[in-house]
C-alpha atoms as a PDB file:
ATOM      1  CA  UNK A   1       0.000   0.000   0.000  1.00  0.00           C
ATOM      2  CA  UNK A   2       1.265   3.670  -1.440  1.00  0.00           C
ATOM      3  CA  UNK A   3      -0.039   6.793   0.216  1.00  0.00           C
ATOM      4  CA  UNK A   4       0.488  10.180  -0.308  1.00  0.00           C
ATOM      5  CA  UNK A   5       1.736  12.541   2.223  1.00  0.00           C
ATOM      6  CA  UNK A   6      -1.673  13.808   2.559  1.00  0.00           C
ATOM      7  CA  UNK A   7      -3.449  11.046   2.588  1.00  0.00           C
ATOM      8  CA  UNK A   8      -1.238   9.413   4.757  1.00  0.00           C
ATOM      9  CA  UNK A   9      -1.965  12.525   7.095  1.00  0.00           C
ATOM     10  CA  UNK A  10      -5.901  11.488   6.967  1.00  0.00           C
ATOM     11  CA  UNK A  11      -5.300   7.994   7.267  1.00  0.00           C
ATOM     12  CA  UNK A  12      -3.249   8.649  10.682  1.00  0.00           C
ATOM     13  CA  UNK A  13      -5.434  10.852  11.911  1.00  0.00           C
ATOM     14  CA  UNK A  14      -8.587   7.450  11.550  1.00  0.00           C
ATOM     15  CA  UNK A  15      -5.889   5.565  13.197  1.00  0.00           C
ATOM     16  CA  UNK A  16      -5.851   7.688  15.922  1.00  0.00           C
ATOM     17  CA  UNK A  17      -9.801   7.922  16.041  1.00  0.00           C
ATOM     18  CA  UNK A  18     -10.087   3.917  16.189  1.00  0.00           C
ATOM     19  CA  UNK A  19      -7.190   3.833  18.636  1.00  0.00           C
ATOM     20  CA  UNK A  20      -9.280   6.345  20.842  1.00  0.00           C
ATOM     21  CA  UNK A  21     -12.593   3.850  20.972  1.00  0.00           C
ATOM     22  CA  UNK A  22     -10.835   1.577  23.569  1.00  0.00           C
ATOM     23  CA  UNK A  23     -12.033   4.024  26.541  1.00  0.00           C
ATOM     24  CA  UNK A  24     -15.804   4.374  25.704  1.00  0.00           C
ATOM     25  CA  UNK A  25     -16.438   0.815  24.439  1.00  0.00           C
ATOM     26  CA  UNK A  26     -14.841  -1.091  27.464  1.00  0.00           C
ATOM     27  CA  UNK A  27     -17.541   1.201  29.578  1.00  0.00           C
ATOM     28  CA  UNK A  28     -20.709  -0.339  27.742  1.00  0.00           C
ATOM     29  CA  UNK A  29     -18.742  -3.926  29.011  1.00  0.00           C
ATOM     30  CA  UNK A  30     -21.556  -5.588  30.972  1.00  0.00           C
ATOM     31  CA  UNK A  31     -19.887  -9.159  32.865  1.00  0.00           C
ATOM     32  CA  UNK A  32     -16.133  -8.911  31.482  1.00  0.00           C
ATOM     33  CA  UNK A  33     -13.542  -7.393  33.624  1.00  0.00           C
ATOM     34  CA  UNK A  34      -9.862  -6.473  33.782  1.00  0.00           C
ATOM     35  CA  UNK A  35      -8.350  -9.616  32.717  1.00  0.00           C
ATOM     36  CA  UNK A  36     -10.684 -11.073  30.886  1.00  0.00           C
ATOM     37  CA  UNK A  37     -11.073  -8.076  28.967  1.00  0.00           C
ATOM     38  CA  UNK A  38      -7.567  -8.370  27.992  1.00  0.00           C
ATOM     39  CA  UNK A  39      -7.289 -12.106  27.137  1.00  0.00           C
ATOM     40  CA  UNK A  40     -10.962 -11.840  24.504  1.00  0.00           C
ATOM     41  CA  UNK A  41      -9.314  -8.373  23.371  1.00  0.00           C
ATOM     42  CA  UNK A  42      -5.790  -9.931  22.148  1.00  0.00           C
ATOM     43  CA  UNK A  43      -7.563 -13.089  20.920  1.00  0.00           C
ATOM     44  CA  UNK A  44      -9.352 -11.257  18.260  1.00  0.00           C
ATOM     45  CA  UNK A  45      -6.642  -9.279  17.729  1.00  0.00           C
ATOM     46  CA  UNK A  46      -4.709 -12.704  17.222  1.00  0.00           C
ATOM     47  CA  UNK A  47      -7.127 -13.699  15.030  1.00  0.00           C
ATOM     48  CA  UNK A  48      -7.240 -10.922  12.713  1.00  0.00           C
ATOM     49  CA  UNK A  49      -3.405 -10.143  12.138  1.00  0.00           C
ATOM     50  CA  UNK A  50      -3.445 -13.917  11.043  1.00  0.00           C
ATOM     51  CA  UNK A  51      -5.013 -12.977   8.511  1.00  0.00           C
ATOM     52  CA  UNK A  52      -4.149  -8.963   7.507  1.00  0.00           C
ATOM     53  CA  UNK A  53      -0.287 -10.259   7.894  1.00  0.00           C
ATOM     54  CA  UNK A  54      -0.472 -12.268   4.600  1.00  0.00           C
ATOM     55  CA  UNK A  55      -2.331  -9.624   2.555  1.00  0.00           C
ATOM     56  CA  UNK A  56       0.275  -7.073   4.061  1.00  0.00           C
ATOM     57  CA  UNK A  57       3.643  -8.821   3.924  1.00  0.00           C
ATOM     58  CA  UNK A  58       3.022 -12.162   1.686  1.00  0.00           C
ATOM     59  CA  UNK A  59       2.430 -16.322   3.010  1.00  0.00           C
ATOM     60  CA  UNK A  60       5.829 -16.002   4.168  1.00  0.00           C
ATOM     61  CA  UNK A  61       5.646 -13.821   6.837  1.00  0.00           C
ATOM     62  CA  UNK A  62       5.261 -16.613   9.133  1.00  0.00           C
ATOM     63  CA  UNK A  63       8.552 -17.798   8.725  1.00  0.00           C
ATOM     64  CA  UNK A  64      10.443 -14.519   8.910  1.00  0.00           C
ATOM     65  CA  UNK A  65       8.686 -14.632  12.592  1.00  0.00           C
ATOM     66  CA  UNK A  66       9.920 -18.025  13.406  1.00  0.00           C
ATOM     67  CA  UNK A  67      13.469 -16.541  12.172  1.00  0.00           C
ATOM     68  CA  UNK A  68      13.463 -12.875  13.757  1.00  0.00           C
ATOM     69  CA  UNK A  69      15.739 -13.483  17.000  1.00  0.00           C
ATOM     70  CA  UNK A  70      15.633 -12.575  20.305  1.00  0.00           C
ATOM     71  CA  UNK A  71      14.708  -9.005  19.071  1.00  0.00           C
ATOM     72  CA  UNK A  72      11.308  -9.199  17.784  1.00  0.00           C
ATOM     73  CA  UNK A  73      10.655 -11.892  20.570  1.00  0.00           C
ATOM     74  CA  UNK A  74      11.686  -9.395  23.088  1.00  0.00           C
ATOM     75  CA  UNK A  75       9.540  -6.747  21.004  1.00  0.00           C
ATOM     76  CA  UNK A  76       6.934  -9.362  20.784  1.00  0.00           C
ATOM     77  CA  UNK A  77       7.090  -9.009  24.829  1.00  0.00           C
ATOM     78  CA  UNK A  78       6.915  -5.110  25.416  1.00  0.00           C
ATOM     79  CA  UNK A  79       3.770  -5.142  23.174  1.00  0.00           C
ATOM     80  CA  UNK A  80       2.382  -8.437  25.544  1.00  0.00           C
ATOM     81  CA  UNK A  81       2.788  -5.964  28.450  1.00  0.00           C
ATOM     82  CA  UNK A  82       1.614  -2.672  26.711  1.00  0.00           C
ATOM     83  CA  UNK A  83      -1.476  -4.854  25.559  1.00  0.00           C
ATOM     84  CA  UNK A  84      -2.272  -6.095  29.044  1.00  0.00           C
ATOM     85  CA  UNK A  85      -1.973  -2.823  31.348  1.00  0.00           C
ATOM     86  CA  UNK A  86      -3.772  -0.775  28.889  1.00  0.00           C
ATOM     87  CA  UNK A  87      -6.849  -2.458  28.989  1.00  0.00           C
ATOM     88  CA  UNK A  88      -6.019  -3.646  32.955  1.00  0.00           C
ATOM     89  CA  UNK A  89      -5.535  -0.082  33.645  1.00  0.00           C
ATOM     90  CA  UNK A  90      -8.904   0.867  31.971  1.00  0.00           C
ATOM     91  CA  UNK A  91     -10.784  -1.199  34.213  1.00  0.00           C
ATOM     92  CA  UNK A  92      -8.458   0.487  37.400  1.00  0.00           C
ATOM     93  CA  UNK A  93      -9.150   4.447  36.533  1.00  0.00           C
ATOM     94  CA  UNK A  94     -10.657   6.722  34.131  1.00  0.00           C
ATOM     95  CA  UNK A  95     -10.349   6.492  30.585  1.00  0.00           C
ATOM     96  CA  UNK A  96      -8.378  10.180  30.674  1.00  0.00           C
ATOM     97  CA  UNK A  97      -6.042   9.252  33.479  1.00  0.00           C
ATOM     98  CA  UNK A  98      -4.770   6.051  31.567  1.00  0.00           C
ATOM     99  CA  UNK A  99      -4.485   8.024  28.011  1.00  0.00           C
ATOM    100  CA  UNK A 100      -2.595  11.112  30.077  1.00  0.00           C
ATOM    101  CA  UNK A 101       0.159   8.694  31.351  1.00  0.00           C
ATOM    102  CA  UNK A 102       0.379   6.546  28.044  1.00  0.00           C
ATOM    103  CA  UNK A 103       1.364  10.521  26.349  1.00  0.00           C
ATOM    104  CA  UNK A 104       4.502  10.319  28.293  1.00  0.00           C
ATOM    105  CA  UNK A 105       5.723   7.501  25.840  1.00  0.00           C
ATOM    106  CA  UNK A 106       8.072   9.888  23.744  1.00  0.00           C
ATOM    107  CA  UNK A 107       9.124  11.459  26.468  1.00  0.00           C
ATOM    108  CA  UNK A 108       9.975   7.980  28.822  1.00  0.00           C
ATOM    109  CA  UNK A 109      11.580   6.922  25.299  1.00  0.00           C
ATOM    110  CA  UNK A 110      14.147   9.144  25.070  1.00  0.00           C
ATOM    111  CA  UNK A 111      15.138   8.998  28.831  1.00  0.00           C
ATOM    112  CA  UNK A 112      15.301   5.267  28.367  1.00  0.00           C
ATOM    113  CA  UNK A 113      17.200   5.541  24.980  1.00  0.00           C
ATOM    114  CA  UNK A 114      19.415   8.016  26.768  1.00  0.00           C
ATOM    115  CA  UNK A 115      20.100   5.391  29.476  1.00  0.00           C
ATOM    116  CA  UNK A 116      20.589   2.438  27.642  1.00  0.00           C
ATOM    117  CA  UNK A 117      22.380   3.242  24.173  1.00  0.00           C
ATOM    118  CA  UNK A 118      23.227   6.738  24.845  1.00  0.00           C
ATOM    119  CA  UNK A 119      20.506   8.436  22.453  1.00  0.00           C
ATOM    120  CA  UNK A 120      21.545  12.027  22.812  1.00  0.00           C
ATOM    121  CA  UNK A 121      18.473  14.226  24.708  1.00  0.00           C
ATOM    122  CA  UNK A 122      18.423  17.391  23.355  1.00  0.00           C
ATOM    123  CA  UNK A 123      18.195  20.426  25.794  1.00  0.00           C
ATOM    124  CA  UNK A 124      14.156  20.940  24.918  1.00  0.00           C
ATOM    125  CA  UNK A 125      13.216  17.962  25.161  1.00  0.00           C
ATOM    126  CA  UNK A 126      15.001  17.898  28.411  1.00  0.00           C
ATOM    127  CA  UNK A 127      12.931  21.084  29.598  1.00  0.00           C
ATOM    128  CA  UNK A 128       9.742  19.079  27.886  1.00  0.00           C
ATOM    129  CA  UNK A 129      10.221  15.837  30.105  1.00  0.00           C
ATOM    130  CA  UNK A 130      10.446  18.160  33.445  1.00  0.00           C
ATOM    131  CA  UNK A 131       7.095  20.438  31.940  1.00  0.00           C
ATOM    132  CA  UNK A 132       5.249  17.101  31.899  1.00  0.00           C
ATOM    133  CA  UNK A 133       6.271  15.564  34.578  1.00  0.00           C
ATOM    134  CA  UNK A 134       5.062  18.393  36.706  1.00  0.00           C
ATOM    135  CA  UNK A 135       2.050  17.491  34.960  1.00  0.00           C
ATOM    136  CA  UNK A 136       2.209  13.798  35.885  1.00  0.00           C
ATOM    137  CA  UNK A 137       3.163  14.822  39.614  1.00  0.00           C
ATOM    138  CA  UNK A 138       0.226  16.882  39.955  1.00  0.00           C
ATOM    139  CA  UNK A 139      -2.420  14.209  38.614  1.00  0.00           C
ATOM    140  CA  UNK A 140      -0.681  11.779  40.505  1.00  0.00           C
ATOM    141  CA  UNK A 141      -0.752  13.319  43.843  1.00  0.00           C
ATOM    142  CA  UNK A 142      -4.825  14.447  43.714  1.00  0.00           C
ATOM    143  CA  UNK A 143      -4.946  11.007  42.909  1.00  0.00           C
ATOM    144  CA  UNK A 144      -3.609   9.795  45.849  1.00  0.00           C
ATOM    145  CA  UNK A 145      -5.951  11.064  48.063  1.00  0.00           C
ATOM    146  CA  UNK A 146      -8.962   9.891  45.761  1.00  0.00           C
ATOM    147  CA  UNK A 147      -7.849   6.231  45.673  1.00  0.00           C
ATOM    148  CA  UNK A 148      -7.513   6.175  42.207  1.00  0.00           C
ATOM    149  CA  UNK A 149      -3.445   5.806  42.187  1.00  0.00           C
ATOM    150  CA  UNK A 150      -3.082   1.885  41.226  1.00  0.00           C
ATOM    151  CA  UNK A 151      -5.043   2.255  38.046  1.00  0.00           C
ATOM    152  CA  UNK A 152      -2.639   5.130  36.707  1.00  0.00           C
ATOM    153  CA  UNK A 153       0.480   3.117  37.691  1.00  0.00           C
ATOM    154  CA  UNK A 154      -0.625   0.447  36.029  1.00  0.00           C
ATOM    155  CA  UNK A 155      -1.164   2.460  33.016  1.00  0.00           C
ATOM    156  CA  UNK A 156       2.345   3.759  33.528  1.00  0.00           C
ATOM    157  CA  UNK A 157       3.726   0.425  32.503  1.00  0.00           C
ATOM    158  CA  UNK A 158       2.204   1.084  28.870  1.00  0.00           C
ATOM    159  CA  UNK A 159       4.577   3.734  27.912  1.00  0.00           C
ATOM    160  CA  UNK A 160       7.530   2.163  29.966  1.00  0.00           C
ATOM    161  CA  UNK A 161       7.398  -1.015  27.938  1.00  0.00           C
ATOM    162  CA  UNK A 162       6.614   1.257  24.966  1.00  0.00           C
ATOM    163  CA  UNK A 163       9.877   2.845  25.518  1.00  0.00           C
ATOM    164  CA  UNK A 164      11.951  -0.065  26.337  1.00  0.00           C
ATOM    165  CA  UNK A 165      10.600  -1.129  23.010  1.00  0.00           C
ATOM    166  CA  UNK A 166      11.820   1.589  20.820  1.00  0.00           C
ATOM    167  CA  UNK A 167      15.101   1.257  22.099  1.00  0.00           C
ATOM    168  CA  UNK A 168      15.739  -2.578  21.585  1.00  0.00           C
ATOM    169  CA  UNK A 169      14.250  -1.793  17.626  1.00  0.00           C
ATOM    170  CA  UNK A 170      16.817   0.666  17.556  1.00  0.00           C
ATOM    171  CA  UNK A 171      19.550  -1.132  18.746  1.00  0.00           C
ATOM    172  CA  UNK A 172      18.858  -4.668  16.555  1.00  0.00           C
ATOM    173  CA  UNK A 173      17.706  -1.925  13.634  1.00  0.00           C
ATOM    174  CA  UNK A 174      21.566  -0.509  14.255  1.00  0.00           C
ATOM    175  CA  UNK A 175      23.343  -4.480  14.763  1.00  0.00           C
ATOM    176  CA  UNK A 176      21.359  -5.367  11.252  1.00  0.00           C
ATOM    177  CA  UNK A 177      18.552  -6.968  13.161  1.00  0.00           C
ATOM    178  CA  UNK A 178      15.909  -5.706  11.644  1.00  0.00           C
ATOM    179  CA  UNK A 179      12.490  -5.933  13.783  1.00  0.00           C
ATOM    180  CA  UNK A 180       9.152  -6.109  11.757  1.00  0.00           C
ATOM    181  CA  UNK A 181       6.683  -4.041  13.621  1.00  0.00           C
ATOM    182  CA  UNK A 182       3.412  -5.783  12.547  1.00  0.00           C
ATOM    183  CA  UNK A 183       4.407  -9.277  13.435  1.00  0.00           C
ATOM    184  CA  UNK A 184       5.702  -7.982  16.745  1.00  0.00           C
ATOM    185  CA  UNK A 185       2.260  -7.050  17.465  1.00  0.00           C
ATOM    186  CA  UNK A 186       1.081 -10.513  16.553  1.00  0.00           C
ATOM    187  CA  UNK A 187       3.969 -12.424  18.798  1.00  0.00           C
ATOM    188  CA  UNK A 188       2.739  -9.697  21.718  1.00  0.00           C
ATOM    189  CA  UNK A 189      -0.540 -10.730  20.976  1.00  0.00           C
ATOM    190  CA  UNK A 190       0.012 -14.166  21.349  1.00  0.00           C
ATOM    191  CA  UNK A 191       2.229 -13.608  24.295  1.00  0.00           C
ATOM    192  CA  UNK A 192      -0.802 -11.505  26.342  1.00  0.00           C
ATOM    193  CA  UNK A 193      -3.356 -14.083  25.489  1.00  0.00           C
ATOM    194  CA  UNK A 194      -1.514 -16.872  27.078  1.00  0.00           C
ATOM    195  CA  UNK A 195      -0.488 -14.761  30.579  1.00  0.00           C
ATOM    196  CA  UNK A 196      -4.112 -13.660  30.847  1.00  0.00           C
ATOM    197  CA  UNK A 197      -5.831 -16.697  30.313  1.00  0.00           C
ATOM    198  CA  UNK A 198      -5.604 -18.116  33.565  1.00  0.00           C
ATOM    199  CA  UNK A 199      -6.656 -15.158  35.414  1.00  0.00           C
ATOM    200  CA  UNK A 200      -9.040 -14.867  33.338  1.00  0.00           C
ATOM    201  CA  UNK A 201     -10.820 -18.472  34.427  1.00  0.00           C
ATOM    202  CA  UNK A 202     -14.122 -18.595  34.699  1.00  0.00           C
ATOM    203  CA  UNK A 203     -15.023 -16.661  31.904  1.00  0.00           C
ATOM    204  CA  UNK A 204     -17.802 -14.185  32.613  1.00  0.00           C
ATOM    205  CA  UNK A 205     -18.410 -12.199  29.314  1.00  0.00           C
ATOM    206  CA  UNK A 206     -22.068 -12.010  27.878  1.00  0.00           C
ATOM    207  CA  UNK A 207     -22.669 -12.426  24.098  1.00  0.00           C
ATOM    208  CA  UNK A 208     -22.541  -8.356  24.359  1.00  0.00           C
ATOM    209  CA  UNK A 209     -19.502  -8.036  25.960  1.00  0.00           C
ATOM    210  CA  UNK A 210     -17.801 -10.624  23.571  1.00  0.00           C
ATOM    211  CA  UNK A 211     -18.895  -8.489  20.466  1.00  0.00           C
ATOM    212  CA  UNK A 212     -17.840  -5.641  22.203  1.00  0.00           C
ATOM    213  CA  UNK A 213     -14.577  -6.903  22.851  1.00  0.00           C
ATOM    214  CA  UNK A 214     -14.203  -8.470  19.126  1.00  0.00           C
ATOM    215  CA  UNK A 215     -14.633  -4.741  18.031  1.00  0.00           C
ATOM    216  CA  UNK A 216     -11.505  -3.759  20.098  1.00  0.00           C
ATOM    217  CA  UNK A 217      -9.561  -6.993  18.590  1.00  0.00           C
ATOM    218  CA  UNK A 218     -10.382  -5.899  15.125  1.00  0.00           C
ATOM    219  CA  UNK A 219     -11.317  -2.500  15.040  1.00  0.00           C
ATOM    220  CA  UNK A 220      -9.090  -0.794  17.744  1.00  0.00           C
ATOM    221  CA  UNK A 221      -5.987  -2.413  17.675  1.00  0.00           C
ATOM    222  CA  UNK A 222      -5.210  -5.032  14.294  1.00  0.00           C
ATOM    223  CA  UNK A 223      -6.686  -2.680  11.972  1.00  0.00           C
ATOM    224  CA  UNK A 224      -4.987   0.449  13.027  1.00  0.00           C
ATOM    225  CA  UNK A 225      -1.316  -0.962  14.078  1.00  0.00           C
ATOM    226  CA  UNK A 226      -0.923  -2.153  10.527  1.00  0.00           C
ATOM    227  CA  UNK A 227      -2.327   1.593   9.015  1.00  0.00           C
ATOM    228  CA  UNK A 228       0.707   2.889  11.508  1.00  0.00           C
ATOM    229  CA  UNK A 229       3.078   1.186   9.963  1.00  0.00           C
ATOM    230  CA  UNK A 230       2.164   1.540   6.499  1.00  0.00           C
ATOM    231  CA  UNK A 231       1.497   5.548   7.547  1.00  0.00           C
ATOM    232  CA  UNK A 232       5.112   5.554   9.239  1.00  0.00           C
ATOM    233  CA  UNK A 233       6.957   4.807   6.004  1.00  0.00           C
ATOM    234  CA  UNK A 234       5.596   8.356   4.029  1.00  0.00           C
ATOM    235  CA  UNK A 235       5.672  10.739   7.365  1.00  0.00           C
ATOM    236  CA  UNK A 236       8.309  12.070   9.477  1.00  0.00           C
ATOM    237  CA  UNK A 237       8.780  10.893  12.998  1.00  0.00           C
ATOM    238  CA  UNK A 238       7.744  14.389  14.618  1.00  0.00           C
ATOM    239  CA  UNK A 239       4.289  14.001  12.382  1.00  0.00           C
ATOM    240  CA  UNK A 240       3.517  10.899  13.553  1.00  0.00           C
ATOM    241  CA  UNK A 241       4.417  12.182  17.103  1.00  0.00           C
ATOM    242  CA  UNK A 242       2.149  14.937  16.754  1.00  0.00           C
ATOM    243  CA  UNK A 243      -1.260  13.011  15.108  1.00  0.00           C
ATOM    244  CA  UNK A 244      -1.036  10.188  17.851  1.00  0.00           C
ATOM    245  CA  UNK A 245      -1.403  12.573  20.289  1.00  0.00           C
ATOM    246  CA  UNK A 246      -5.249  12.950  18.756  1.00  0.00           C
ATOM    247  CA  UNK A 247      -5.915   9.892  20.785  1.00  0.00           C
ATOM    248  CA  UNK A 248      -5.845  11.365  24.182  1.00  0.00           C
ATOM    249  CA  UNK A 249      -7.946  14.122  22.812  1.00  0.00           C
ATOM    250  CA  UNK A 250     -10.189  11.811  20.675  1.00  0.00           C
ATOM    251  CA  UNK A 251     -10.514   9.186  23.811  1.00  0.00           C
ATOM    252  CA  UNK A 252     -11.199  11.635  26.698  1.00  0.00           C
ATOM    253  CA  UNK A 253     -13.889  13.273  24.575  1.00  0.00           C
ATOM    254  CA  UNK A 254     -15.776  10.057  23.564  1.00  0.00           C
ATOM    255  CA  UNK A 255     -15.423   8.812  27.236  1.00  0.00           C
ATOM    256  CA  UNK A 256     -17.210  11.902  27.693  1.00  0.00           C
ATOM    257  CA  UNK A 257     -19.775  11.957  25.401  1.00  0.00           C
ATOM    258  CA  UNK A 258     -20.265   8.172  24.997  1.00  0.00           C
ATOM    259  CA  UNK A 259     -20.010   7.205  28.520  1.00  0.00           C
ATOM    260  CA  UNK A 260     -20.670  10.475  30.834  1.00  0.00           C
ATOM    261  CA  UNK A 261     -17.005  10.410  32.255  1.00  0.00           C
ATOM    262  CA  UNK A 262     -15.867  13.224  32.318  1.00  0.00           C
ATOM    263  CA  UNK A 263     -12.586  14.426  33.157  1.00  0.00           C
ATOM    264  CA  UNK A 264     -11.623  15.380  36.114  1.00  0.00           C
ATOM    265  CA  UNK A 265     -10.071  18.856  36.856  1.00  0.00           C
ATOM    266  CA  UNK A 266      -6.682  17.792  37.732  1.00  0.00           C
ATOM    267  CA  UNK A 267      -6.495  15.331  34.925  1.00  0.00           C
ATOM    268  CA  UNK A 268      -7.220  18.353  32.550  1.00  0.00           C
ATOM    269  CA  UNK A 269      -4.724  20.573  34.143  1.00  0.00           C
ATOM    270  CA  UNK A 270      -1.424  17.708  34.034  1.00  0.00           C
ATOM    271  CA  UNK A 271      -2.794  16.635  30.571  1.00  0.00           C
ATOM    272  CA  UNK A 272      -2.595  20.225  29.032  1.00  0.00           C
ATOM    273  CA  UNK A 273       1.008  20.119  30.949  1.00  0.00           C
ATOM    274  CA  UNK A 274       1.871  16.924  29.101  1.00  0.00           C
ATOM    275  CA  UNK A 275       0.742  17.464  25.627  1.00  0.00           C
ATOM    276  CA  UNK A 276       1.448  21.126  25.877  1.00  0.00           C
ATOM    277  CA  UNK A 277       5.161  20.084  26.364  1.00  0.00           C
ATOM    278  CA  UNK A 278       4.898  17.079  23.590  1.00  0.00           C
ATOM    279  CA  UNK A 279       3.798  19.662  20.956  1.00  0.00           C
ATOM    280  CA  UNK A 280       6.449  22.379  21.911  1.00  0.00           C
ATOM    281  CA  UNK A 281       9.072  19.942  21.857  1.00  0.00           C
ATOM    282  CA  UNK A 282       7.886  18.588  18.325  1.00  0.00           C
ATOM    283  CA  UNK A 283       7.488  21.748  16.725  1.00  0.00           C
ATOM    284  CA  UNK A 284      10.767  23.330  17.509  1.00  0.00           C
ATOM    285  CA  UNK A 285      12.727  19.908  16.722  1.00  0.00           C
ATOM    286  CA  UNK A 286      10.842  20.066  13.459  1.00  0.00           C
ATOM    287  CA  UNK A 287      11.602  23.621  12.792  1.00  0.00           C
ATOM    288  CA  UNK A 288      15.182  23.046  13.739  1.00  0.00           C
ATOM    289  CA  UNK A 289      15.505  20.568  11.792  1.00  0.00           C
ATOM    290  CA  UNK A 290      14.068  22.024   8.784  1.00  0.00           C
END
């Protein structure tokens, strides 16, 4: 698949809009809860990459995942973890706190690249991980005192693994390891069914909930990982950076309007602190660059 830069603008911007439906739909869940959610989620996810990773990449992709290495295994195994806290965390605390802490992942990224392979930080995004932090630190401690904390650190590990993620592509990218993205997503998949299967036992979902649930599989997580990918080859890193923020704004608002959960005050004020300092320190790389 070819795209224009325009249309490849459009297309990320429905990626971000299907990304964003995770929020609202797991509140219409009637019987399913936090692990269970996750293991019927990844299933149909499972399912469906089975069958878009053939029509993307050829009948062979299956054995360039039984070849990859320890890299896309390891990859396989960030997404496993991002897969299962998400929707975990969803079920913990508010649809807004758990997309607020997930927009740290550039910013976690670099501090983790910086740490482990010695990705230079430049000095604004230095200034743009202590602007957002502030912003974490201030959700986090009204949280505290509302008993809402666990579901936010939960959601934490999302952009942690995210991060750790990035780097090891980087680093097998760099040693001529090259990791696939897509089928990385299937092995993780894979991986997060399995661990959430037995805490999942006895299965509780209604008919509803299952359909539901088969949505998120198809519609909110195969369908737009492979768009990303295919979107990432015709924009710049800083674009992409800048449309996937659209999913906080996308997910808090249909939370909102689908579901009647609104955000709370706090959450508002660190989340403009957060993205406010992801789109500063986007633009002025980007103009810097240019």
């Amino acid at each position: 698949m070819k795209l224009t830069h325009t249309r490849a603008v459009f297309v990320m911007v429905a990626v971000t809009m299907m990304w964003s439906t995770a929020g609202v739909v797991t509140r219409h869940l009637e019987q399913a809860r936090s692990f269970e959610v996750t293991f019927w989620r990844s299933f149909f996810t499972v399912l469906s990459l089975l069958v878009i990773l053939p029509f993307f990449q050829g009948r062979d992709v299956f054995a360039r995942i039984a070849r990859g290495g320890w890299p896309l295994w390891l990859s396989g195994l960030c997404w496993s973890v991002m897969f299962t806290a998400f929707m975990v965390a969803l079920t913990l605390t508010s649809v807004a706190n758990t997309l607020v802490t997930m927009a740290l992942g550039p910013l976690l990224t670099a501090l983790i690249a910086w740490a482990a392979i010695g990705h230079r930080i430049a000095p604004r995004t230095w200034s743009a991980i202590a602007i957002a932090g502030a912003g974490i630190a201030y959700m986090y401690g009204t949280q505290i005192e509302t008993g809402r904390f666990a579901g936010t650190l939960v959601a934490l590990c999302v952009p942690i693994a995210g991060g750790i993620n990035w780097t090891v592509t980087q680093r097998a990218n760099a040693q001529g390891q090259g990791v696939d993205l897509v089928p990385a997503v299937l092995v993780g998949g894979v991986i997060s069914m399995l661990l959430a299967l037995p805490l999942a036992l006895p299965f509780q979902a209604s008919a509803h909930d299952i359909g539901l649930l088969a949505f998120l599989g198809v519609v909110q997580l195969a369908i737009p990982c492979s768009l990303a990918v295919v979107c990432a080859r015709v924009l710049k890193a800083p674009e992409i950076s800048l449309l996937a923020l659209l999913e906080v704004v996308f997910g808090i608002l249909l939370a909102w309007i689908g579901a009647g959960e609104a955000p709370r005050p706090a959450v508002l004020t660190g989340g403009a602190l957060v993205i406010g300092a992801l789109v500063m320190n986007e633009l002025i790389g980007w103009r810097q660059r240019a």
